[in-house]
Protein backbone atom coordinates (compact mmCIF):
# COMPACT_ATOMS: atom_id res chain seq x y z
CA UNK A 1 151.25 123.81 116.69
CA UNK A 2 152.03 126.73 118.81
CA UNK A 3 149.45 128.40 120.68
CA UNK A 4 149.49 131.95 122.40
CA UNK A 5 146.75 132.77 124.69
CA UNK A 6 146.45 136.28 126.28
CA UNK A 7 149.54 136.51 127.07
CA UNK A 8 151.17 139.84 128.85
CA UNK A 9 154.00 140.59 130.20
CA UNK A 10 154.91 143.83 133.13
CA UNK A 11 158.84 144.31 133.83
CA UNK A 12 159.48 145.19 137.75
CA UNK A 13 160.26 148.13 136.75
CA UNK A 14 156.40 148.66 135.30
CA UNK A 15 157.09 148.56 131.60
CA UNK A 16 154.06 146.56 129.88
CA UNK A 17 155.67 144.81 127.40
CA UNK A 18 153.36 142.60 126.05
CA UNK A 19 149.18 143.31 126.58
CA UNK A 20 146.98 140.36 125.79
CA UNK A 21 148.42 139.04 122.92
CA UNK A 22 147.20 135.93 121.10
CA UNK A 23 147.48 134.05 117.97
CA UNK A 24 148.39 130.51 116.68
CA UNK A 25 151.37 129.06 114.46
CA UNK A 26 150.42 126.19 112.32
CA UNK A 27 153.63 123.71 111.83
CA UNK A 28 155.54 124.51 109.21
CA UNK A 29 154.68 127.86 109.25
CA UNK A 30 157.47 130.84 108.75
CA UNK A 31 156.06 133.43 110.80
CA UNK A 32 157.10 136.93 111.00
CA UNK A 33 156.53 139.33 113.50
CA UNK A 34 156.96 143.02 112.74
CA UNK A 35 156.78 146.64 114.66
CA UNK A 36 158.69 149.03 115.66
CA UNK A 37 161.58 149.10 118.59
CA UNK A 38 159.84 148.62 121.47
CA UNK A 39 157.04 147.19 120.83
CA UNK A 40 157.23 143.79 122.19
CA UNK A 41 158.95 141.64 119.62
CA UNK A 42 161.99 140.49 122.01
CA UNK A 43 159.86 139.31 124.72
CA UNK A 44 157.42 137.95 122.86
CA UNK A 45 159.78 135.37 121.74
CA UNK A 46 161.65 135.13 124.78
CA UNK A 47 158.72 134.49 126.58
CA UNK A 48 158.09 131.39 124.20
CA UNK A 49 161.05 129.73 125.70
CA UNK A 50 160.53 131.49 128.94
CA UNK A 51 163.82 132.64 129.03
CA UNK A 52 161.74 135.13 130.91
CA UNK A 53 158.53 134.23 132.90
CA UNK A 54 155.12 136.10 131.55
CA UNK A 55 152.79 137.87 134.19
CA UNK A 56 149.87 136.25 132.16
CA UNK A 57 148.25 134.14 129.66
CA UNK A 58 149.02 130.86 128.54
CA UNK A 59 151.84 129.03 125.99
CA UNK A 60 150.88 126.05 124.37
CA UNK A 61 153.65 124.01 121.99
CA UNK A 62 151.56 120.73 120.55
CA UNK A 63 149.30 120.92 123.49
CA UNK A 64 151.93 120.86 126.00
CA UNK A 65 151.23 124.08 128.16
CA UNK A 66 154.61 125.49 128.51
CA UNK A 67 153.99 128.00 131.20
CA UNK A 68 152.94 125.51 133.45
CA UNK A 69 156.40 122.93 133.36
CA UNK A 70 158.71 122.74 135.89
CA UNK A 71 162.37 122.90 135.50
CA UNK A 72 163.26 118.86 134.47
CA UNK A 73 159.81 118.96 132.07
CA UNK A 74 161.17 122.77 130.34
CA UNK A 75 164.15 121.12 129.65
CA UNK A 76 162.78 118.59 127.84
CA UNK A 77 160.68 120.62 126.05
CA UNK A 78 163.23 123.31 125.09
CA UNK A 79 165.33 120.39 123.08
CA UNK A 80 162.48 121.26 120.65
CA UNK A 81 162.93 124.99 120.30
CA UNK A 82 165.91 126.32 119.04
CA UNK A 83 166.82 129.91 119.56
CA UNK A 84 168.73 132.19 117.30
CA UNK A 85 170.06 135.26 118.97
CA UNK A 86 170.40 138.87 117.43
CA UNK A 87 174.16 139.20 118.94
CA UNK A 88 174.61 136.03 118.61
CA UNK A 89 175.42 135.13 121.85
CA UNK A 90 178.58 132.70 121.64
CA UNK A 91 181.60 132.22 123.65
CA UNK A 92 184.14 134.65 121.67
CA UNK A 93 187.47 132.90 122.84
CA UNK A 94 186.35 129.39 122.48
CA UNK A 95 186.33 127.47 118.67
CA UNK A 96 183.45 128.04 116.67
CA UNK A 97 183.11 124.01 116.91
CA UNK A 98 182.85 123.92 120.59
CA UNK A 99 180.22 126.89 120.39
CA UNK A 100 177.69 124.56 118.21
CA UNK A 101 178.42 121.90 120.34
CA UNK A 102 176.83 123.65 123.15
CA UNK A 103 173.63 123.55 121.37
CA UNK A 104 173.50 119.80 122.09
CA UNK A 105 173.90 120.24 125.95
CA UNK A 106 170.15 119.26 126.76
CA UNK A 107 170.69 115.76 125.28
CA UNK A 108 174.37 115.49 127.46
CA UNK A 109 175.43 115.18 131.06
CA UNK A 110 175.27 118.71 132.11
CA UNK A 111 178.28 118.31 134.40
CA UNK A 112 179.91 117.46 130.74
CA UNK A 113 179.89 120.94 130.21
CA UNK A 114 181.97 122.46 132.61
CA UNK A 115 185.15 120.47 130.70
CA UNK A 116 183.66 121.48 127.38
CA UNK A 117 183.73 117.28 127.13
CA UNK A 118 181.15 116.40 124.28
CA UNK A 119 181.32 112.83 122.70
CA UNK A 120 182.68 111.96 118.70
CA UNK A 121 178.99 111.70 117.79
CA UNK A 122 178.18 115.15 118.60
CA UNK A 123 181.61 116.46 117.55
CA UNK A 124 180.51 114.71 114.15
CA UNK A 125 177.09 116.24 114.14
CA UNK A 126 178.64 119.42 114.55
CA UNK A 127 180.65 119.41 111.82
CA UNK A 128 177.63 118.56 110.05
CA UNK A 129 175.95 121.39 111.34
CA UNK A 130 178.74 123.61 110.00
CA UNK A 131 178.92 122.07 106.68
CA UNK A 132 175.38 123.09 106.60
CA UNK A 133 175.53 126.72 106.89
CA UNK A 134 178.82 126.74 105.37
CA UNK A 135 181.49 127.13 107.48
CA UNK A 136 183.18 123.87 108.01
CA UNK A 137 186.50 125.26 107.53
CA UNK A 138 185.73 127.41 110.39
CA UNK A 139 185.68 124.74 112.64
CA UNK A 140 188.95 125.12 114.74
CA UNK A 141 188.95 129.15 114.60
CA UNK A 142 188.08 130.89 117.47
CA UNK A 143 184.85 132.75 117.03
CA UNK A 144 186.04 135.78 117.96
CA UNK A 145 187.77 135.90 114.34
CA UNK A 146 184.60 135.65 112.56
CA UNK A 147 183.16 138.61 110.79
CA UNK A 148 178.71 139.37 112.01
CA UNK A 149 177.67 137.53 108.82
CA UNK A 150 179.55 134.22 110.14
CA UNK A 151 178.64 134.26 113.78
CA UNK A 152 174.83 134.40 112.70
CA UNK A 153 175.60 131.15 110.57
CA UNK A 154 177.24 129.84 113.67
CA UNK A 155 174.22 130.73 115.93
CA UNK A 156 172.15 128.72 113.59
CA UNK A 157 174.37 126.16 113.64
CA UNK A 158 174.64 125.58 117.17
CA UNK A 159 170.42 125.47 116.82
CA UNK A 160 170.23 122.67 114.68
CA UNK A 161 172.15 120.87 117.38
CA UNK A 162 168.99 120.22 119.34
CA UNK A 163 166.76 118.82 116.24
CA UNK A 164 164.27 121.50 116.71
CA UNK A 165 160.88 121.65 115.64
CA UNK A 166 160.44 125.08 116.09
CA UNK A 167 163.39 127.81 115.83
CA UNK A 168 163.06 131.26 117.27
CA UNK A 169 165.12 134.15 115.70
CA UNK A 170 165.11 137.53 117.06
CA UNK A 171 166.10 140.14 114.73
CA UNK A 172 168.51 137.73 113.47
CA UNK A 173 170.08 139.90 110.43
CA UNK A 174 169.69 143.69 112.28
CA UNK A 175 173.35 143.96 111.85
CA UNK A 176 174.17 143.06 108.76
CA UNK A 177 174.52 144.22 105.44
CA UNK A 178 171.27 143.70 103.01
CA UNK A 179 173.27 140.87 101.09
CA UNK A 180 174.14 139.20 104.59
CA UNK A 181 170.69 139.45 105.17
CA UNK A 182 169.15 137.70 102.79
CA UNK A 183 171.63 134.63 103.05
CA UNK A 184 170.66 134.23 106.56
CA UNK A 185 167.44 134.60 105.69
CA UNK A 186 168.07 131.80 102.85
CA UNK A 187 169.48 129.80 105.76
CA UNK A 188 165.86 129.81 107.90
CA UNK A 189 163.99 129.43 104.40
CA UNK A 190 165.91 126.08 103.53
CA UNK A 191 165.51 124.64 107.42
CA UNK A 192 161.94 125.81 107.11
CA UNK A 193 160.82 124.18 103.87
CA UNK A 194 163.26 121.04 103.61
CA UNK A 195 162.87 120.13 107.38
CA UNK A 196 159.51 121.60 107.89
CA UNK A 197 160.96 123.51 110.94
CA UNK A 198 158.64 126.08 112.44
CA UNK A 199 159.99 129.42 111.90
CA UNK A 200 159.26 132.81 114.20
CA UNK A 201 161.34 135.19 113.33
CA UNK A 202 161.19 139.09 114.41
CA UNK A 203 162.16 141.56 111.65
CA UNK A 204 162.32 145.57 111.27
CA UNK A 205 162.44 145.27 107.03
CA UNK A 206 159.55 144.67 105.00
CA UNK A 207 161.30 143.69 102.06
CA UNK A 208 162.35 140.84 103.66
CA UNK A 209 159.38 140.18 105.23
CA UNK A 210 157.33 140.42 102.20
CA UNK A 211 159.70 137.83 100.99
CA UNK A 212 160.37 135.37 103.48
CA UNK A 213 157.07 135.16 105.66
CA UNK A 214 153.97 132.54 105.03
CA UNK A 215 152.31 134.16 107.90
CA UNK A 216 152.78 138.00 109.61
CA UNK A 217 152.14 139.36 112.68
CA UNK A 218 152.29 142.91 113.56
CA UNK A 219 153.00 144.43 117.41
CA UNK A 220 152.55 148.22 118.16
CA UNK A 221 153.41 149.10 121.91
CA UNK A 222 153.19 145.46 123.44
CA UNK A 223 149.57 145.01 121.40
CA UNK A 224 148.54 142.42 118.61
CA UNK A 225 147.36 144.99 115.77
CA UNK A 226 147.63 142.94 112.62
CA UNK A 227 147.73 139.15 111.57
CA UNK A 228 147.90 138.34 107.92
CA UNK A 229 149.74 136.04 105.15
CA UNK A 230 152.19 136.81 103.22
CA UNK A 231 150.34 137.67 100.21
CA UNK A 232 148.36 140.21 102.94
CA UNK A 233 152.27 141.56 103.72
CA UNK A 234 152.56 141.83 99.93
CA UNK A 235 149.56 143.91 99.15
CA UNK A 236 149.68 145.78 102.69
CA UNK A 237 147.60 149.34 102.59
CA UNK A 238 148.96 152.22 104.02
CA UNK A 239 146.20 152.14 106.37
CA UNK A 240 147.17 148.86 107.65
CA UNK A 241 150.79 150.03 107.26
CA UNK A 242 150.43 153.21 109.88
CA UNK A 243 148.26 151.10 112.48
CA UNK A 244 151.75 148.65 112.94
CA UNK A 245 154.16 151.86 112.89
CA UNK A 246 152.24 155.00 113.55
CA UNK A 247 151.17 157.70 111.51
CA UNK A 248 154.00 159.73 111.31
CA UNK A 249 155.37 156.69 109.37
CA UNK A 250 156.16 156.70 106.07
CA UNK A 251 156.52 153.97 103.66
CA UNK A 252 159.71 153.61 101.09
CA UNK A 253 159.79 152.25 97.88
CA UNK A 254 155.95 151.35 97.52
């Protein structure tokens, strides 16, 4: 379980990103979190990881307090989180098989890394990996040659390199095309429910929200303003709709 306790977080520059936010993730959960640009969503996940460092509050992942590890015990613990960037965040002139084989680096020698040196059995469990998502014929092209749709599947490769119990993705299908979206989101669905991988996952569309998410929460300027399942998502009132996104907003579609 993942557990959030009043947690904020002020940039140097004196932007308050996040303002006492809390909540809990049950495993096997595929939670959502919503709200506009701006309002927290990046750092709220990048703080799970601490790929950033909050200014307070507490992270808990299965009763291990995260914000309190050093750098050997963090390292350990992020084998178990996977993280699935919004531009996707690979190495554009090396081979789309080397790139998922960096997701195994916090099981190797790190000094393995600066040869790009990684063992049959992870070259094998990246092809794997591939064959997963699809793209096992991609293996040997460089990823530069990939089209937005293919590096995402190659970002969530390179995840499922570490074995993760829980995978963070931020805005992982802002980019792409509404069919593209929905096969990525496929993707996390299938690693969610046939692997029971905890899921957080930051979107800006509802319809995909309404769809994919077991569990929603919303974020309005760096504040927790809604919680709710997806059913709750389903049947959202307009009411509930403007406190998340203002009430200027306006809602499409029904």
């Amino acid at each position: 379980m993942l557990r959030v306790e009043n947690l904020t977080k002020v940039y140097e520059n004196g932007t308050v990103a996040l303002r006492n936010v809390s909540f809990t993730v049950e495993d096997g959960e595929f939670l959502v979190i919503i709200g506009l640009s701006g309002s927290g969503k990046s750092t709220l996940l990048r703080l799970i990881n601490r790929l950033i460092e909050p200014t307070e509050g507490r992270i808990f992942w299965n009763d291990i307090e995260i914000t309190a590890l050093n750098e050997v015990e963090l390292r350990r613990v992020r084998r178990e989180i996977g993280f699935v960037f919004q531009e996707f965040n690979l190495v554009e002139r090396l081979p789309v098989l080397t790139n998922v084989m960096m997701g195994r680096l916090g099981y190797l020698n790190p000094w393995w890394s600066l040869f790009y040196y990684f063992p049959t059995s992870v070259q094998q469990q990246a092809l794997a990996a591939l064959e997963k998502v699809g793209l096992r014929e991609k293996a040997h092209h460089r990823a530069s040659d990939l089209s937005g749709g293919q590096k995402q599947r190659v970002g969530i490769a390179r995840a499922l390199m570490q074995d993760p119990k829980l995978l963070l993705a931020d805005e992982p299908v802002a980019s792409l095309d509404p069919v593209l979206a929905h096969s990525i989101m496929g993707y996390l669905e299938q690693l969610n429910q046939e692997r029971g991988i905890t899921i957080l996952c930051s979107l800006h569309y509802l319809d995909l929200v309404q769809r994919y998410a077991t569990k929603v929460i919303g974020l309005r300027e760096g504040r927790l303003v809604y919680q709710g399942t997806g059913e709750d998502i389903r049947n959202m009132t307009d009411e509930e709709f403007k406190q998340i996104y203002g009430e200027e907003a306006r809602r499409l579609g029904g």
